[in-house]
C-alpha atoms as a PDB file:
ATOM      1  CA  UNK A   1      60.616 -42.714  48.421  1.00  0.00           C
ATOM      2  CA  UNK A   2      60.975 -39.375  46.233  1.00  0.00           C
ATOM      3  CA  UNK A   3      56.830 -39.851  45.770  1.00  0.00           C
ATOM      4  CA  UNK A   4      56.320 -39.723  49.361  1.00  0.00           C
ATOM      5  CA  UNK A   5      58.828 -36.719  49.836  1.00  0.00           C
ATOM      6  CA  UNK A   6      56.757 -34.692  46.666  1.00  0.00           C
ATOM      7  CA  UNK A   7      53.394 -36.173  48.855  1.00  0.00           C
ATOM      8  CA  UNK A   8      54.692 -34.609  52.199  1.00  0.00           C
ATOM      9  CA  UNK A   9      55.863 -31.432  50.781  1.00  0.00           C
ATOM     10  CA  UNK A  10      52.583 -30.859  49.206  1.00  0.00           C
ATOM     11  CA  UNK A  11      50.663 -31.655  52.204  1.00  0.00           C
ATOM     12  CA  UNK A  12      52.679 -29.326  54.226  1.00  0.00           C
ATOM     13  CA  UNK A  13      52.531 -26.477  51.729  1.00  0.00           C
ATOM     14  CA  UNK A  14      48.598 -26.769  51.767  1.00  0.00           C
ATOM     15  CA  UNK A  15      48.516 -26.487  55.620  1.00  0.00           C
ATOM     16  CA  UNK A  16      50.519 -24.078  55.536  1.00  0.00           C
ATOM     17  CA  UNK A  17      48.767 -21.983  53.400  1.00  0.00           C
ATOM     18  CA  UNK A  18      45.154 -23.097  55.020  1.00  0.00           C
ATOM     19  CA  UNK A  19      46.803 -22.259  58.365  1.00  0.00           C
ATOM     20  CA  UNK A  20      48.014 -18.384  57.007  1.00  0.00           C
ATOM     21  CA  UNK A  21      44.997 -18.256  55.602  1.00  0.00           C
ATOM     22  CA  UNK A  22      42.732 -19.166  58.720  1.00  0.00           C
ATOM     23  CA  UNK A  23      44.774 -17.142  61.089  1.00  0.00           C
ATOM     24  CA  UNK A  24      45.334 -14.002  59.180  1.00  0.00           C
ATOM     25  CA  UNK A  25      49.237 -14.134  58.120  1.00  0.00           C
ATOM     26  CA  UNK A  26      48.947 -14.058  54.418  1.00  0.00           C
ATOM     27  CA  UNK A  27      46.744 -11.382  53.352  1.00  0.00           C
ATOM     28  CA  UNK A  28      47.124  -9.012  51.070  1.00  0.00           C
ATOM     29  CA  UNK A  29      45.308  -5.819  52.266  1.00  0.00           C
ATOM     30  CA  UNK A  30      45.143  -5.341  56.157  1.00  0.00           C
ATOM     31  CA  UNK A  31      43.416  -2.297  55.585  1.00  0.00           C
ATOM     32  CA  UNK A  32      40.155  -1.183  53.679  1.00  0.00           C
ATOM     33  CA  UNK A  33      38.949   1.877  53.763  1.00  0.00           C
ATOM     34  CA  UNK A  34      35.680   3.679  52.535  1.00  0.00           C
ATOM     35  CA  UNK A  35      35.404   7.537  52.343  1.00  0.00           C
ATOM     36  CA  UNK A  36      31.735   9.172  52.747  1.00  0.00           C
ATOM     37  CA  UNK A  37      30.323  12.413  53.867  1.00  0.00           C
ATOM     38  CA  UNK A  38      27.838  13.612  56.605  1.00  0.00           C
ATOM     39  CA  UNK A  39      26.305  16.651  56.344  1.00  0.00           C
ATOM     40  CA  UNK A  40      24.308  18.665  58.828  1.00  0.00           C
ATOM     41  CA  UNK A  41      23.148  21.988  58.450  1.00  0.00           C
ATOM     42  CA  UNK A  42      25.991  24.198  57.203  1.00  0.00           C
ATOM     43  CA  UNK A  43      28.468  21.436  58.749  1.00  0.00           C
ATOM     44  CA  UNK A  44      29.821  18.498  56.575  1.00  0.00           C
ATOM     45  CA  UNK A  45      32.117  16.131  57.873  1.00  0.00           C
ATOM     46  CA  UNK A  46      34.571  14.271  55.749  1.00  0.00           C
ATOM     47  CA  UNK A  47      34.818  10.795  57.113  1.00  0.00           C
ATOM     48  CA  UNK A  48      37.056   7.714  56.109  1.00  0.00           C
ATOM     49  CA  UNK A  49      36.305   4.444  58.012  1.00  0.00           C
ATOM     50  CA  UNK A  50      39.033   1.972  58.278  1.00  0.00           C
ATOM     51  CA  UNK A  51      38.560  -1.908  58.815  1.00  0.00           C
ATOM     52  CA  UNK A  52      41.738  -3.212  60.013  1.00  0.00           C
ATOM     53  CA  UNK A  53      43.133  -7.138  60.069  1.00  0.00           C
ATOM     54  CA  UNK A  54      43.291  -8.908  62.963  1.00  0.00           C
ATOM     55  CA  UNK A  55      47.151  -8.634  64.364  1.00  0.00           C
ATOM     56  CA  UNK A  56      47.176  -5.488  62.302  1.00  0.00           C
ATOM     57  CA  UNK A  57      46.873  -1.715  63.742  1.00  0.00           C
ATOM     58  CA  UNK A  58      46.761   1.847  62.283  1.00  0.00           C
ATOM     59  CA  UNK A  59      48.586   4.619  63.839  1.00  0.00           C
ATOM     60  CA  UNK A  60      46.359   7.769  65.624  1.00  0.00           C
ATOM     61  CA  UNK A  61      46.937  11.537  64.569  1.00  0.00           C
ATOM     62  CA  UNK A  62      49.619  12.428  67.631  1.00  0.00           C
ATOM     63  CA  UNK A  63      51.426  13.858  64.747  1.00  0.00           C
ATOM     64  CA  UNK A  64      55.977  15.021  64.785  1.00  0.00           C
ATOM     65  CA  UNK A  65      58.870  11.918  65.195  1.00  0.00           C
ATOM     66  CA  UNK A  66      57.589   8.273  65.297  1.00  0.00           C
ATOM     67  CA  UNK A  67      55.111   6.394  62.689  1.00  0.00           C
ATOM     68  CA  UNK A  68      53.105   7.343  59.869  1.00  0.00           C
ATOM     69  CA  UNK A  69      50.867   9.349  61.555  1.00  0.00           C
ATOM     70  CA  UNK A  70      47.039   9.440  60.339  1.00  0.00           C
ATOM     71  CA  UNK A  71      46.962  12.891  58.354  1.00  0.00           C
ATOM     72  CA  UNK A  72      44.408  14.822  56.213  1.00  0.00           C
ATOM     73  CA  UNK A  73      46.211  16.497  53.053  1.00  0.00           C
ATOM     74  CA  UNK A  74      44.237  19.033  51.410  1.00  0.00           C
ATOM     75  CA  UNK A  75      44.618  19.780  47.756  1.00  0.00           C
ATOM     76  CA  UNK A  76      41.509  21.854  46.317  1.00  0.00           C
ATOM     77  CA  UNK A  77      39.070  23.215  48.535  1.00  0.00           C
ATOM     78  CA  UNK A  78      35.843  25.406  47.546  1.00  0.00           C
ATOM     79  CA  UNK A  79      33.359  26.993  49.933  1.00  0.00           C
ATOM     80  CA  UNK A  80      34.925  25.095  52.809  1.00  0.00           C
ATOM     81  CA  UNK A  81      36.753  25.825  56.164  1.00  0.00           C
ATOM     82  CA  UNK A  82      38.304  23.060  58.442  1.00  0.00           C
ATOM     83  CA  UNK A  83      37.159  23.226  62.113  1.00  0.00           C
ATOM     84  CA  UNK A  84      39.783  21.746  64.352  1.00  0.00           C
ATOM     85  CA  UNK A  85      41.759  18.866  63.766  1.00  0.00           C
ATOM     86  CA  UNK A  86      41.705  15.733  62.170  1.00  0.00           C
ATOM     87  CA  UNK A  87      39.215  13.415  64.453  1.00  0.00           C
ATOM     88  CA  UNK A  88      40.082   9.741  65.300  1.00  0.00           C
ATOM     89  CA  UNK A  89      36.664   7.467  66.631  1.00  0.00           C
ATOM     90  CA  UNK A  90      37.384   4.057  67.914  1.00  0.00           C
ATOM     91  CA  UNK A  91      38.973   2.481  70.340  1.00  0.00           C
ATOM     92  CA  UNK A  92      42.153   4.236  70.823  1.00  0.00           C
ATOM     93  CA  UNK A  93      45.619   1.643  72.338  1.00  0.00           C
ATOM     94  CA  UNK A  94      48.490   3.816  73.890  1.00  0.00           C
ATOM     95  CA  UNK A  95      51.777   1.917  74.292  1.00  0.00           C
ATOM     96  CA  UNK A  96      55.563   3.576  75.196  1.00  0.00           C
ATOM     97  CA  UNK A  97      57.655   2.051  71.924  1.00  0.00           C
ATOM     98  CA  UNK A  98      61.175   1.496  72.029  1.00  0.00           C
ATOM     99  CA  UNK A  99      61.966   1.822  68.588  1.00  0.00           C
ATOM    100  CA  UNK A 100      60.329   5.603  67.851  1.00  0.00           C
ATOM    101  CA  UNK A 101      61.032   6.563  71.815  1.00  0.00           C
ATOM    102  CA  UNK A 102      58.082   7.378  72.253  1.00  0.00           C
ATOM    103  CA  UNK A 103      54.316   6.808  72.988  1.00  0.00           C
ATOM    104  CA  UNK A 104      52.178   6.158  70.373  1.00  0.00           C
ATOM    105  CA  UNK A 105      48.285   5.497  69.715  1.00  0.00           C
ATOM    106  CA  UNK A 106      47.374   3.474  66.774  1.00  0.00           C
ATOM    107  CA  UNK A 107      43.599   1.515  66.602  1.00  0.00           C
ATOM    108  CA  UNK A 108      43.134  -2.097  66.230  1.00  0.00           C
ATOM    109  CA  UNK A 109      39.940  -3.325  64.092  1.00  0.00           C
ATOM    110  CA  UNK A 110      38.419  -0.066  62.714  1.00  0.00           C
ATOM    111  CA  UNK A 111      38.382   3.305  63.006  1.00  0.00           C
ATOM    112  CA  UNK A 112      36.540   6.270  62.058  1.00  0.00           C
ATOM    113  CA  UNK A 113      39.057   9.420  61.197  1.00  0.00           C
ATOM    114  CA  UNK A 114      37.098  12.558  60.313  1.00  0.00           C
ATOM    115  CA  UNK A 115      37.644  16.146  59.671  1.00  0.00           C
ATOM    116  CA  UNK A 116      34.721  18.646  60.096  1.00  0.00           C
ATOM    117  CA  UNK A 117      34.045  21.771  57.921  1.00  0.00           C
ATOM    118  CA  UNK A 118      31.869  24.751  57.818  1.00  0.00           C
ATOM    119  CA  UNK A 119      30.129  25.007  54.783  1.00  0.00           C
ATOM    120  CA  UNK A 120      30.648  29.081  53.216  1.00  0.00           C
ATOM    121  CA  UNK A 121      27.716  30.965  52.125  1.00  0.00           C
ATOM    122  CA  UNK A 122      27.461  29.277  48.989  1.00  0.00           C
ATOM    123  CA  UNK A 123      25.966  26.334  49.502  1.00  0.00           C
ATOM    124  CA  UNK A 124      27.688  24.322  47.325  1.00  0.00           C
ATOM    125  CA  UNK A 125      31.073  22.855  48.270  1.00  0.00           C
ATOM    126  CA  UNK A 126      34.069  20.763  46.866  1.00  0.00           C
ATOM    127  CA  UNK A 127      37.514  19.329  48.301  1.00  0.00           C
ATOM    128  CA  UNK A 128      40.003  16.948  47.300  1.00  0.00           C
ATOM    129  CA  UNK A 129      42.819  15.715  48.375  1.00  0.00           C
ATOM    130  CA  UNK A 130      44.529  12.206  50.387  1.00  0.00           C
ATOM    131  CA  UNK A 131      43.784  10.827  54.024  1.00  0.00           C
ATOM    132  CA  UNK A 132      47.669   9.484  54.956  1.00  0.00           C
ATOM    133  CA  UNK A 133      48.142   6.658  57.245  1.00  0.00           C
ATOM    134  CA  UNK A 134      50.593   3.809  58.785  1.00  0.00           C
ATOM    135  CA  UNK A 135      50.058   0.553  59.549  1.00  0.00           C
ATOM    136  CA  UNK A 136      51.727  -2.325  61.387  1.00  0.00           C
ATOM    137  CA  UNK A 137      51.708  -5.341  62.426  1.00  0.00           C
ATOM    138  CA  UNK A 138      54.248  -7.465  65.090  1.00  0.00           C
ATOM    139  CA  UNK A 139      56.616  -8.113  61.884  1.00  0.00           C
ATOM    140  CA  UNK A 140      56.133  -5.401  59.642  1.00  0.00           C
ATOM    141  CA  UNK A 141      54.536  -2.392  58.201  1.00  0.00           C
ATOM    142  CA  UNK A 142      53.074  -1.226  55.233  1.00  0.00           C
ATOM    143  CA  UNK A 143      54.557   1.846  53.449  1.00  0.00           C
ATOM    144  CA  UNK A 144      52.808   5.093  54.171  1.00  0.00           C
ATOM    145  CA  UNK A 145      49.149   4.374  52.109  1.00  0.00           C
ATOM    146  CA  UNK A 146      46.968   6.925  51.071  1.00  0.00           C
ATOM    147  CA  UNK A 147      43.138   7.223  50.221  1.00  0.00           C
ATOM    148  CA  UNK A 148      42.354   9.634  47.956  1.00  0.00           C
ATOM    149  CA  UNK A 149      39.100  11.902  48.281  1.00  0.00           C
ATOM    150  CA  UNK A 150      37.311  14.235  45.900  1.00  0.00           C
ATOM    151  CA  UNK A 151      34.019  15.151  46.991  1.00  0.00           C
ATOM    152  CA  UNK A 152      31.402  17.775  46.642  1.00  0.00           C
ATOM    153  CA  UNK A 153      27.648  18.529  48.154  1.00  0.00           C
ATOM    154  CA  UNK A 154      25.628  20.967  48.810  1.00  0.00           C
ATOM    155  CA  UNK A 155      24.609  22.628  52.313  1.00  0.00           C
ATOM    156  CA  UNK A 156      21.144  21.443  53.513  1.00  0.00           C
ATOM    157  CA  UNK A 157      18.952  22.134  56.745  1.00  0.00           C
ATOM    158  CA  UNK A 158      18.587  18.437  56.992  1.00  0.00           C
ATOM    159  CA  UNK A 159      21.320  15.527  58.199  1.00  0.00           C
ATOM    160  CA  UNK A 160      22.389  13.702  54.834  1.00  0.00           C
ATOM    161  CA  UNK A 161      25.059  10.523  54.696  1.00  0.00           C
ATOM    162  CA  UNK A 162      26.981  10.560  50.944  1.00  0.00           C
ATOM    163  CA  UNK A 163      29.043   7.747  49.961  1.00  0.00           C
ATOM    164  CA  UNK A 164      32.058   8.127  47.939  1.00  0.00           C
ATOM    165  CA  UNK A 165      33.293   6.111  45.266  1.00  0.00           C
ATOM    166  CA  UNK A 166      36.542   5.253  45.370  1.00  0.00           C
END
């Protein structure tokens, strides 16, 4: 009897874990990011791309009370200024939720997030800093996550996609 109890837990514990497994309930990073650059002209856009769980979402850039909101933090900058804010490219979910009291937008599956910036009259340029995000899912959320950047190029007359290593 105790051999087929040990036999029955184990065979429950291993579909259990196949099951989490298959349907997305056990992993261990919902989110993945990878930071690159795209540069046209005098223009260079800093760009993080976000590939998000299934059941898992990532909140927009609304910004004040409510989530994590998706922010850009800035800490060095050289031959660089921002032009407008923090761009979100996806497919963007709005829902009214009762716990903030509020409507919020948040992206399921990926996401682009980019900031543009005008490149100064020296052509060559620097910035770091952290892209700042939350995510969720129906029975949790991560704690605010951030991806740091530290970049640099050069300003060319020609489009140009730079990868960053992070």
């Amino acid at each position: 009897m105790k051999h087929i109890a040990v036999l029955l837990i184990l065979i429950f514990s291993a579909l259990t874990f196949v099951s989490a497994q298959r349907f997305g309930m056990d992993e261990e990073k919902p989110v993945e990011t990878k930071c690159y650059t795209s540069t046209s002209g005098d223009y260079v856009d800093v760009c993080v791309q976000f590939n998000i769980a299934n059941s898992w979402h990532v909140y927009g850039t609304k910004g004040g009370d409510g989530p994590t909101w998706t922010t850009i933090n800035v800490e060095n900058i050289n031959n660089l200024t921002a032009e407008g804010d923090l761009q979100a490219d996806g497919e963007e979910h709005k829902v009214f939720d009762k716990m903030f009291g509020i409507e919020v937008s948040f992206f399921e599956n990926s996401a682009i997030f980019k900031q543009r910036y005008k490149i100064g009259q020296n052509s060559e340029w620097s910035i770091s800093g952290y892209l700042e995000y939350g995510a969720c899912n129906n029975e949790s959320c991560l704690p605010p996550t951030s991806v740091y950047l530290s970049l640099n190029g050069k300003a060319t007359h020609t489009d140009k996609l730079t990868e960053s290593t992070n």
